[in-house]
Protein backbone atom coordinates (compact mmCIF):
# COMPACT_ATOMS: atom_id res chain seq x y z
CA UNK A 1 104.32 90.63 87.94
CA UNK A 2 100.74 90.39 88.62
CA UNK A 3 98.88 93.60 89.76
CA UNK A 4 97.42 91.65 92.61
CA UNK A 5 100.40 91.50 93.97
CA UNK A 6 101.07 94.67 93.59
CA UNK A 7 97.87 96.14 94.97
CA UNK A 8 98.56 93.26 98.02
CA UNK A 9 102.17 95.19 98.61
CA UNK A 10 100.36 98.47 98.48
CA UNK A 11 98.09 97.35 101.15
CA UNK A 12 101.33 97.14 103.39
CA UNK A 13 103.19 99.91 102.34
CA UNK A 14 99.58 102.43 103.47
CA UNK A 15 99.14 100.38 106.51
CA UNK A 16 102.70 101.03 107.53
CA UNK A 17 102.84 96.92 107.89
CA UNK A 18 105.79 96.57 105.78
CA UNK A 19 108.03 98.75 108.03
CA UNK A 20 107.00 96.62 111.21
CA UNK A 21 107.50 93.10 109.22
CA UNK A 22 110.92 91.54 108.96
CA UNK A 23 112.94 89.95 106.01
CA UNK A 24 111.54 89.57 102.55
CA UNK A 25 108.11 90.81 102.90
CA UNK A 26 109.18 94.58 103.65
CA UNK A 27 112.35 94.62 100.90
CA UNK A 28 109.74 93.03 98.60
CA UNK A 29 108.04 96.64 99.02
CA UNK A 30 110.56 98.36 98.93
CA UNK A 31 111.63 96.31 95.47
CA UNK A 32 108.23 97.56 94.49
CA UNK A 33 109.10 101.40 95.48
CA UNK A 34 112.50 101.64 93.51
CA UNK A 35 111.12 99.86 90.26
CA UNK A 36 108.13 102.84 90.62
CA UNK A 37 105.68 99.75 90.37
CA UNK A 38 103.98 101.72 93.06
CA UNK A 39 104.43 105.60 93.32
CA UNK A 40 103.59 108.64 95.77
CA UNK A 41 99.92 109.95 95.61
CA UNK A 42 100.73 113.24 96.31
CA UNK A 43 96.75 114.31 95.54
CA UNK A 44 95.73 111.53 98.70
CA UNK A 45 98.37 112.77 100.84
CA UNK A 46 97.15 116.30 100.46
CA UNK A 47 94.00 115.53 100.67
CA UNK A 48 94.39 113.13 103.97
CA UNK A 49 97.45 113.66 105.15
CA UNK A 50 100.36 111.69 105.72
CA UNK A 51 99.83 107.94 106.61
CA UNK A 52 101.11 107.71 110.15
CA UNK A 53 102.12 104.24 112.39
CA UNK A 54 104.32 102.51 114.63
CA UNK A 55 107.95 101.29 112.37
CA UNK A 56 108.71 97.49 114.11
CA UNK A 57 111.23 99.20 116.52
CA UNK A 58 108.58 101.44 117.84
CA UNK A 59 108.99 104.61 116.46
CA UNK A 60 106.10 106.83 114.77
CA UNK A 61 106.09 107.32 111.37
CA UNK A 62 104.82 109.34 108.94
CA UNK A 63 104.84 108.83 105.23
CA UNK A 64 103.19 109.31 102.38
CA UNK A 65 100.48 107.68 100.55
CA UNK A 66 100.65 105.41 97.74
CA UNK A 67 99.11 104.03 94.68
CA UNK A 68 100.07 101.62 91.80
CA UNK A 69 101.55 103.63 88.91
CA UNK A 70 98.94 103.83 85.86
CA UNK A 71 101.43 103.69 83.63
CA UNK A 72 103.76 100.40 84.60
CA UNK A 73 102.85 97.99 82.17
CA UNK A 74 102.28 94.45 84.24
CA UNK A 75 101.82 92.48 80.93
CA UNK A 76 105.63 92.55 80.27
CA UNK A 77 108.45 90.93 81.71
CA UNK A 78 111.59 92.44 83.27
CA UNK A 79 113.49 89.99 82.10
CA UNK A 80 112.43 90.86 78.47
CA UNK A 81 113.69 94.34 78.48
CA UNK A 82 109.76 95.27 80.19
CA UNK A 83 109.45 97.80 83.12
């Protein structure tokens, strides 16, 4: 995985985009969540607060924020026993 694509999912997941967009774009995020590519910033969220927006059926939101885990190593691959 390339960490531009990672820092392009985190983009959604702080925006609150990838809870209003439909099919692979938000489980692609999600994907991203569970492997703990990207993690909680717990420091931000203190700090700012939660991230709050509109979900795609209309509901307010709040979660927190995010940020690309330091320590996932992008230069392996999953598929060779990597992160």
């Amino acid at each position: 995985m390339l960490i531009k694509e990672a820092e392009q999912a985190l983009e959604l997941i702080n925006s609150g985009k990838w809870l209003q967009l439909e099919g692979a774009v938000g489980r692609h995020c999600n994907d991203l969540l569970e492997a703990k590519v990207i993690i909680k910033d717990e420091q931000a969220t203190t700090e700012h607060g939660p991230v709050t927006f509109r979900d795609g059926y209309g509901r307010f939101v709040k979660q927190y924020r995010f940020k690309i885990n330091e320590d996932y190593d992008f230069d392996l691959d999953p598929e060779e026993g990597g992160n």
